[in-house]
Protein backbone atom coordinates (compact mmCIF):
# COMPACT_ATOMS: atom_id res chain seq x y z
CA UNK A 1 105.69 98.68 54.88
CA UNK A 2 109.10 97.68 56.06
CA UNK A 3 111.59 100.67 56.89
CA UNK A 4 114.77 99.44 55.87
CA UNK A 5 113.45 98.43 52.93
CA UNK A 6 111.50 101.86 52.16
CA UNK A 7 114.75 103.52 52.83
CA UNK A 8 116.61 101.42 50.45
CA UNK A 9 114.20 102.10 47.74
CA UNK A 10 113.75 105.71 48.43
CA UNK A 11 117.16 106.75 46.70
CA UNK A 12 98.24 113.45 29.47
CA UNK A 13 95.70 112.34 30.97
CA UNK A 14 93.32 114.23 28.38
CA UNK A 15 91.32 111.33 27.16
CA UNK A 16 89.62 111.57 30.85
CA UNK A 17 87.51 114.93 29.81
CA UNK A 18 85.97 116.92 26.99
CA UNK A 19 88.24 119.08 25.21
CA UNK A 20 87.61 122.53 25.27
CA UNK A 21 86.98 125.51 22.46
CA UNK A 22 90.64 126.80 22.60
CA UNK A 23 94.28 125.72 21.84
CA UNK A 24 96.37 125.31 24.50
CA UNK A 25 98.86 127.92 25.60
CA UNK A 26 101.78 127.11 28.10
CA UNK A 27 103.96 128.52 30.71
CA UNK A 28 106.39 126.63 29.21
CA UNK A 29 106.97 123.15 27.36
CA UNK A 30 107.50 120.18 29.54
CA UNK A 31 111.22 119.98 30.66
CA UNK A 32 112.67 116.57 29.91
CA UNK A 33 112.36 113.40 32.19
CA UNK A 34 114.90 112.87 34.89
CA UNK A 35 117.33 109.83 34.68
CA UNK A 36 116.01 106.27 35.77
CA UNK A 37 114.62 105.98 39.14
CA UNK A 38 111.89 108.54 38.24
CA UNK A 39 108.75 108.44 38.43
CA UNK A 40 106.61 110.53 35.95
CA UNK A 41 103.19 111.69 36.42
CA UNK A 42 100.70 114.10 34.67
CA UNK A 43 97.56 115.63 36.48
CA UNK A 44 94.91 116.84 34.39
CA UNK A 45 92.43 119.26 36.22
CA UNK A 46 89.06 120.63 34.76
CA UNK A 47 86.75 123.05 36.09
CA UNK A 48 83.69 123.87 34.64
CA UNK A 49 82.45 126.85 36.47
CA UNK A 50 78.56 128.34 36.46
CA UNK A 51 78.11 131.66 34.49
CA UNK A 52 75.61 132.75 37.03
CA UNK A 53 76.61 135.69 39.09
CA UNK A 54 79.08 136.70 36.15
CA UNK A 55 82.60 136.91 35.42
CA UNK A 56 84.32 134.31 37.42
CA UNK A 57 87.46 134.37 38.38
CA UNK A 58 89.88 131.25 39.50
CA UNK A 59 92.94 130.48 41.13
CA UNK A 60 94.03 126.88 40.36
CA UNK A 61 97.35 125.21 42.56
CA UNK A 62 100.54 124.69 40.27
CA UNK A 63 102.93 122.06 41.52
CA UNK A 64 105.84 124.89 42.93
CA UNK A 65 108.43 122.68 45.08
CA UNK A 66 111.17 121.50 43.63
CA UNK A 67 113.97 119.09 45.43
CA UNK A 68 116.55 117.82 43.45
CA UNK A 69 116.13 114.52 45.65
CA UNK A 70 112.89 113.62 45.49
CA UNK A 71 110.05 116.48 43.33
CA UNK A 72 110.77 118.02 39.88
CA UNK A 73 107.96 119.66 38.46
CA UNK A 74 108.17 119.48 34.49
CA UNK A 75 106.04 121.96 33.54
CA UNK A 76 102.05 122.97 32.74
CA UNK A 77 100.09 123.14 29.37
CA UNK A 78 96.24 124.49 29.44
CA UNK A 79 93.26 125.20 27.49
CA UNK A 80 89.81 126.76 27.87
CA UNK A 81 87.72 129.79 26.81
CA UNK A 82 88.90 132.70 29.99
CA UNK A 83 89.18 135.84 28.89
CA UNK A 84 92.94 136.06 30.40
CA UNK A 85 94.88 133.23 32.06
CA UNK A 86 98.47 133.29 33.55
CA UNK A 87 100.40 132.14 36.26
CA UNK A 88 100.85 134.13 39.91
CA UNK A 89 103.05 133.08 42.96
CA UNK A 90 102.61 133.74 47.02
CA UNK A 91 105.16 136.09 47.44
CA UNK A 92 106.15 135.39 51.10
CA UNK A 93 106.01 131.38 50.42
CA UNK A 94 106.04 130.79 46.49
CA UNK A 95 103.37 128.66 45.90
CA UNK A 96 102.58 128.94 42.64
CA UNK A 97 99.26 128.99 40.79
CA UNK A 98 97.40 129.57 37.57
CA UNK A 99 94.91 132.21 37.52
CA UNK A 100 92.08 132.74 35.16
CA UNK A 101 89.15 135.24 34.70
CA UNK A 102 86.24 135.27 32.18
CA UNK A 103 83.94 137.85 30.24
CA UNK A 104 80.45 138.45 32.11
CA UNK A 105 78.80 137.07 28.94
CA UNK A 106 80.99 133.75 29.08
CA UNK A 107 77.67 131.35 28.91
CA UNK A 108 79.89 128.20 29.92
CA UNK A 109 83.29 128.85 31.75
CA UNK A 110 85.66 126.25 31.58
CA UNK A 111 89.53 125.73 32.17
CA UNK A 112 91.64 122.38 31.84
CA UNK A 113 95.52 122.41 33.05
CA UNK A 114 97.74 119.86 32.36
CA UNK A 115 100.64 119.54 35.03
CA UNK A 116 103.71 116.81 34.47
CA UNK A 117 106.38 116.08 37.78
CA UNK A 118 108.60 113.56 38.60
CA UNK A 119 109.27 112.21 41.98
CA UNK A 120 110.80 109.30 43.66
CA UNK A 121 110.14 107.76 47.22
CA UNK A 122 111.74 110.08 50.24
CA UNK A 123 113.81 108.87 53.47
CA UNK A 124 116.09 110.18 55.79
CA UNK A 125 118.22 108.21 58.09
CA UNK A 126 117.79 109.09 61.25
CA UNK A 127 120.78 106.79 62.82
CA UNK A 128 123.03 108.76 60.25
CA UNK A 129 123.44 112.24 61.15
CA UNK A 130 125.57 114.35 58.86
CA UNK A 131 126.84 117.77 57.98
CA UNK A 132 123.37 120.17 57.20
CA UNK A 133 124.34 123.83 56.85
CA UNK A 134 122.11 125.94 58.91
CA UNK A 135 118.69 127.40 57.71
CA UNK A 136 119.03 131.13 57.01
CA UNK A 137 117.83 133.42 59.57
CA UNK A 138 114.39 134.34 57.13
CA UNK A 139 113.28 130.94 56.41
CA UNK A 140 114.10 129.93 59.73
CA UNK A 141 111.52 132.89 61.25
CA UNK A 142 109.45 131.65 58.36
CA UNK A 143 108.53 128.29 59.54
CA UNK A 144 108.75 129.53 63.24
CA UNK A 145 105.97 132.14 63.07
CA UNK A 146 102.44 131.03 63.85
CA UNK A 147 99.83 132.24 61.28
CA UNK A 148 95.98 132.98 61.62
CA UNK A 149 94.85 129.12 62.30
CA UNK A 150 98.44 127.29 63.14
CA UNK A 151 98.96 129.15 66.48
CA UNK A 152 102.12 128.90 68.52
CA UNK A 153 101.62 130.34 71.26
CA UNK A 154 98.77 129.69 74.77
CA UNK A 155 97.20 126.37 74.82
CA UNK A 156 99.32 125.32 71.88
CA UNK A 157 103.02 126.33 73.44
CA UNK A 158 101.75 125.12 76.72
CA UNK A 159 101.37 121.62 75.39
CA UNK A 160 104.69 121.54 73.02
CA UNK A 161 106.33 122.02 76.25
CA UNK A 162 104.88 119.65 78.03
CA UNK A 163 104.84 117.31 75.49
CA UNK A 164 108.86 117.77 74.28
CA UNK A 165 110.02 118.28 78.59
CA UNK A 166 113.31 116.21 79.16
CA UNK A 167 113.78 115.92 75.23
CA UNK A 168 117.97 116.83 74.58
CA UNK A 169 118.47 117.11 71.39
CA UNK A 170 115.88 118.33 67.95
CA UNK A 171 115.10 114.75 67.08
CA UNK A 172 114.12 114.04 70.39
CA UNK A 173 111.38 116.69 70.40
CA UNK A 174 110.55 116.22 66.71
CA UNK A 175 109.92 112.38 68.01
CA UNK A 176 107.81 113.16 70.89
CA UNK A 177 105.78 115.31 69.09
CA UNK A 178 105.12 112.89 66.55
CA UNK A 179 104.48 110.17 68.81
CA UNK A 180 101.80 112.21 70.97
CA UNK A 181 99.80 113.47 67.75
CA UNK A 182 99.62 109.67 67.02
CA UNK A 183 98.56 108.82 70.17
CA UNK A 184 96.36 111.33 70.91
CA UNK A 185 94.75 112.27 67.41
CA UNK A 186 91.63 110.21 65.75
CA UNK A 187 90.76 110.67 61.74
CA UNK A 188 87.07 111.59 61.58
CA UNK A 189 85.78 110.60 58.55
CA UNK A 190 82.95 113.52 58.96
CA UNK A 191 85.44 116.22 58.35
CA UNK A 192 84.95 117.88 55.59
CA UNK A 193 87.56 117.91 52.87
CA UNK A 194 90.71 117.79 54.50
CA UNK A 195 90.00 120.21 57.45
CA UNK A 196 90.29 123.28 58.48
CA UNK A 197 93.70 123.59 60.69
CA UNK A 198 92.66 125.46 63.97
CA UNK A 199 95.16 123.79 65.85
CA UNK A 200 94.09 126.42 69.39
CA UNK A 201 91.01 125.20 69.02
CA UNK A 202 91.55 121.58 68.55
CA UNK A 203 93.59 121.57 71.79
CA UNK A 204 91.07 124.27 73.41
CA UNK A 205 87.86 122.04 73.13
CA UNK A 206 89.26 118.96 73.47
CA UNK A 207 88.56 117.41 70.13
CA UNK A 208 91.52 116.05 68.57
CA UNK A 209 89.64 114.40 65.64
CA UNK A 210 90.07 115.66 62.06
CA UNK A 211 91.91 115.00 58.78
CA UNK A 212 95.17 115.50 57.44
CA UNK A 213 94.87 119.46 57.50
CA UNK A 214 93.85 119.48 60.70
CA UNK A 215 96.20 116.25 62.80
CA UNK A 216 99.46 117.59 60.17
CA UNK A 217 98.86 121.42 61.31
CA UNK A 218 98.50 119.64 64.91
CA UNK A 219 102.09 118.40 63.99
CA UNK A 220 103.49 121.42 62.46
CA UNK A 221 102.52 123.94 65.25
CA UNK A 222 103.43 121.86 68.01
CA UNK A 223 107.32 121.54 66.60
CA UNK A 224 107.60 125.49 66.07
CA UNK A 225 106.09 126.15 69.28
CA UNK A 226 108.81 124.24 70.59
CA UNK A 227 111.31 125.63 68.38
CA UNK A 228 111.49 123.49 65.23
CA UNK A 229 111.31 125.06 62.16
CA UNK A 230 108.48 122.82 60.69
CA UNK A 231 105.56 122.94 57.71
CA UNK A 232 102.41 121.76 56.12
CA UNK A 233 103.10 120.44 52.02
CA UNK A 234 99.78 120.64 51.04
CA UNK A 235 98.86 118.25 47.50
CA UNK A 236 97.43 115.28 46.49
CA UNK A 237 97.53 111.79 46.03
CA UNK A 238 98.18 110.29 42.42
CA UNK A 239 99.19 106.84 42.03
CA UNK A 240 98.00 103.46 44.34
CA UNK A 241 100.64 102.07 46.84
CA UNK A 242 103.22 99.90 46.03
CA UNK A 243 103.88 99.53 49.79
CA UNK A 244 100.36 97.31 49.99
CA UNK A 245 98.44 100.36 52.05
CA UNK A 246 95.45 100.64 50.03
CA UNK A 247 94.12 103.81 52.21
CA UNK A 248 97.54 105.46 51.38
CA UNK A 249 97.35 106.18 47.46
CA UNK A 250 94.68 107.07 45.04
CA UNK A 251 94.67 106.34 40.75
CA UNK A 252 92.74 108.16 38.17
CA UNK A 253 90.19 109.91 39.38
CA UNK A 254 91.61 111.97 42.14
CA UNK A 255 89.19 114.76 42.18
CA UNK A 256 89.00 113.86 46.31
CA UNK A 257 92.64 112.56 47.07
CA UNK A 258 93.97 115.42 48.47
CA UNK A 259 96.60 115.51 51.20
CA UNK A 260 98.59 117.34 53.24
CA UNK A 261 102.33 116.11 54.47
CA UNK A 262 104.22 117.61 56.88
CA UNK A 263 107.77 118.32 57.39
CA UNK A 264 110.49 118.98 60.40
CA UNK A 265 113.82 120.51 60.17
CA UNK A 266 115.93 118.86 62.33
CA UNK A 267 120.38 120.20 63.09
CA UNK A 268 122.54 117.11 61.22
CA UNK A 269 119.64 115.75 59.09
CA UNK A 270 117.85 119.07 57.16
CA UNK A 271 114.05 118.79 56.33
CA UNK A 272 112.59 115.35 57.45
CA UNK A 273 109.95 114.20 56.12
CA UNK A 274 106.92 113.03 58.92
CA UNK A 275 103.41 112.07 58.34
CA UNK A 276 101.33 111.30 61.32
CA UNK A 277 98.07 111.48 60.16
CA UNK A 278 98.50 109.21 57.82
CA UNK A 279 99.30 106.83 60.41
CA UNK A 280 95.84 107.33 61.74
CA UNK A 281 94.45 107.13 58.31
CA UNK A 282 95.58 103.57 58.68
CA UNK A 283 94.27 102.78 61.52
CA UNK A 284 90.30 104.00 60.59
CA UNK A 285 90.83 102.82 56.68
CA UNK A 286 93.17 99.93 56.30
CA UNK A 287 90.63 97.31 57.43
CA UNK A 288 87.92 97.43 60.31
CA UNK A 289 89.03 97.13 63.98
CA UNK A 290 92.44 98.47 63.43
CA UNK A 291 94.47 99.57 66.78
CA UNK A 292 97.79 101.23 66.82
CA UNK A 293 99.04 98.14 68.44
CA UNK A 294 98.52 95.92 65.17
CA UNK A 295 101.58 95.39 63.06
CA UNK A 296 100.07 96.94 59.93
CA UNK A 297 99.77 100.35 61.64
CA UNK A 298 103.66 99.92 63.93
CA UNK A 299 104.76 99.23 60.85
CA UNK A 300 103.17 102.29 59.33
CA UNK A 301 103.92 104.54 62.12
CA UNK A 302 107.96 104.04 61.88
CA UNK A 303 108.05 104.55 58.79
CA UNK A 304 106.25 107.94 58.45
CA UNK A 305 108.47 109.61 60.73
CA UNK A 306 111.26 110.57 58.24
CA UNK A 307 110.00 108.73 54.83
CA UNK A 308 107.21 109.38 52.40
CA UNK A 309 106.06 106.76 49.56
CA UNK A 310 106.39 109.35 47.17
CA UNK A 311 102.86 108.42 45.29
CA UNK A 312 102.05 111.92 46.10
CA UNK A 313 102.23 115.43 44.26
CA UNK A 314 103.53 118.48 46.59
CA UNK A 315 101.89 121.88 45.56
CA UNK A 316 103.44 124.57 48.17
CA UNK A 317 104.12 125.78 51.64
CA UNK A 318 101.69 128.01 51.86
CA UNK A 319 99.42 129.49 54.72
CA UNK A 320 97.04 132.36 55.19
CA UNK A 321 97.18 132.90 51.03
CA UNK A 322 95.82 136.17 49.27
CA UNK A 323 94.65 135.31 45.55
CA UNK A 324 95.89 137.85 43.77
CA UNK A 325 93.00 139.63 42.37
CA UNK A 326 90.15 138.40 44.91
CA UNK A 327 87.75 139.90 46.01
CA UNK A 328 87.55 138.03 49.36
CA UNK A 329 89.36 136.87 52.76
CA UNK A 330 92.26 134.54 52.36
CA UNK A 331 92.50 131.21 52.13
CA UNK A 332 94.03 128.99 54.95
CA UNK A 333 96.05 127.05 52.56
CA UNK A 334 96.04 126.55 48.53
CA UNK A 335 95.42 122.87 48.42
CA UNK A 336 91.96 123.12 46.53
CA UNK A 337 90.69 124.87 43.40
CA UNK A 338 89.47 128.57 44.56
CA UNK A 339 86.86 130.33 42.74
CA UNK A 340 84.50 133.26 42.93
CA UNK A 341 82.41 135.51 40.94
CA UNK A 342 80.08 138.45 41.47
CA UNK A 343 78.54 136.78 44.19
CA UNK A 344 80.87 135.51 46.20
CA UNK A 345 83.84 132.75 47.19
CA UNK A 346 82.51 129.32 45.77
CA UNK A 347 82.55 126.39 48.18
CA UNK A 348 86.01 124.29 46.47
CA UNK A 349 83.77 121.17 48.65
CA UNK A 350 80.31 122.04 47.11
CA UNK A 351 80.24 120.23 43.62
CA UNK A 352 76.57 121.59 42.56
CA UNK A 353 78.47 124.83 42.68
CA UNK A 354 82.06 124.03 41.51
CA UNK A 355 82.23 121.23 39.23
CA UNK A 356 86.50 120.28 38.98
CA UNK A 357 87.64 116.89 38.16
CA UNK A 358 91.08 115.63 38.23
CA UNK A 359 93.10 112.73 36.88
CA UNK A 360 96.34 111.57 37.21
CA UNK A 361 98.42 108.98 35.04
CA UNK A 362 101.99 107.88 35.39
CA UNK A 363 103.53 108.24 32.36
CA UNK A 364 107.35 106.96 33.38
CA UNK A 365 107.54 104.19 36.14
CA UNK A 366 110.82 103.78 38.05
């Protein structure tokens, strides 16, 4: 993946399940395709849930971000048999989501969404700083604050300032960040689902190993520790790479191809788009025996630090998220399917007790 050239280029899928009992309803119909040099994709998601424990309830994630140079979501069509269904937003960070509940007698739950977006590949160039208006004083204490697992301030400011000493300017310390998360960070494939995002105790024990959820937050909490206004995007993977990086993209079924992105707001460039743990992605995935000195990965690992090969769907902002009308804690982040029922929060990462597939299929190629 060359950067020059990623710069220069960065300017229903219902036959996959079942149909259910219903007819679908809709938020709204699908707005109409952007101009050429879109990309088009749909994202069908299906959960089946178990009527044991009775009347489950589910919060499914709605693409929410919108960016009139790189996301536009088009809209979201569903069916099923839940007694209600409708859509509910984060009210501090606007992630959206659909929300569904069913009748105690429901003997076999089940909810499909359809979700269309367009997007097109994402860079900033960083040797071409312009005019950016200032972020306003809310979102800027927005994506300054530390929440329950991204901490920012012991172990975690101690190290942003160590890490960003000497650095003049916000690129600068948005660079050195980046560079010591690469350097210092290993993907462990063990992790379960994405991870969890305790950045404090990441740096407290030691163990710097994790996925995207975890090495991104590493990223994220680091920069507003040091005074960056800086977030997680939290979504998932839908089409292959064009780019050649077969561990960077996923097609068709993507019921396990979610990740989360990160992002750096920088005076004279706005939000910048960074990705290190994709870099180390890379280097476990790509092929065996991968270092960061190989060329693949350097080639990789300049080019995620203000691009994104936008093969990728971007759900929300959101941390520390209360599903409106749960019965339990929050959730970290609203990346997965959430469910629960009489009994309890289901595990999103169990699938003998939370059956959800999901498909995507480009329907408009740039």
């Amino acid at each position: 993946m060359d950067r020059r050239t990623f710069i220069q280029t960065a300017s229903l899928c219902a036959a996959a399940f079942a149909a259910p009992r219903v007819a679908f309803a809709a938020d709204n119909a699908f707005k109409p395709a952007p101009a050429a040099g879109w990309r088009v994709f749909e994202v069908t998601s299906r959960i089946e849930l178990s009527a044991a424990n009775g009347a489950p309830r589910l919060w499914l994630p709605l693409p929410a971000i919108e960016d009139a140079t790189w996301i536009k979501p088009m809209g979201n069509l569903w069916q099923g048999n839940a007694a209600t269904v409708k859509t509910a937003s984060d009210p501090r960070y606007g992630a959206q989501m659909l929300a569904a509940t069913w009748e105690t007698g429901e003997p076999a739950p089940v909810l499909e969404v359809v979700s269309r977006f367009a997007t097109r590949n994402r860079a900033v160039d960083l040797a071409q700083p312009g005019k950016v208006a200032a972020l306003d004083k809310a979102t800027h204490a927005l994506y300054t604050r530390g929440t329950e697992l991204l901490r920012t301030d012991g172990i975690v400011k101690k190290t942003a300032l160590e890490i960003t000493k000497g650095a003049k300017t916000d690129l600068d310390k948005a660079k050195a960040i980046y560079e010591w998360v690469v350097d210092n960070t290993e993907r462990n494939p063990k992790t379960r689902g994405c991870g969890t995002g305790d950045i404090a105790g990441m740096l407290e024990s030691g163990n710097l190993s994790g996925k995207c959820a975890d090495l991104n937050a590493l990223y994220v909490g680091l920069a507003r520790a040091s005074g960056l206004p800086a977030r997680d995007v939290y979504g998932v993977r839908v089409a292959d790479s064009k780019f050649g990086y077969k561990s960077l993209g996923k097609s068709g079924d993507i019921t396990r191809a979610q990740h989360c992105r990160a992002e750096v707001w920088l005076a004279n460039f706005g939000w910048v788009p960074v990705d290190p743990a994709d870099v180390r992605k890379v280097v476990l995935e790509e092929k065996p025996g991968l270092t960061l000195k190989d060329d693949v990965v350097v080639a990789a690992r300049e080019t995620l630090f203000g691009a994104w090969e936008m093969n990728w769907l971007a759900y929300n902002f959101a941390h520390d998220v209360a599903l409106p009308g749960s019965k339990g804690a929050k959730v970290a982040f609203l990346m997965y399917p959430q469910a629960e029922n009489n009994g309890g929060r289901l595990d999103s990462l169990d699938p003998a007790s939370f059956v959800y597939k999901l498909a995507a299929q480009e329907i408009t190629a740039a």
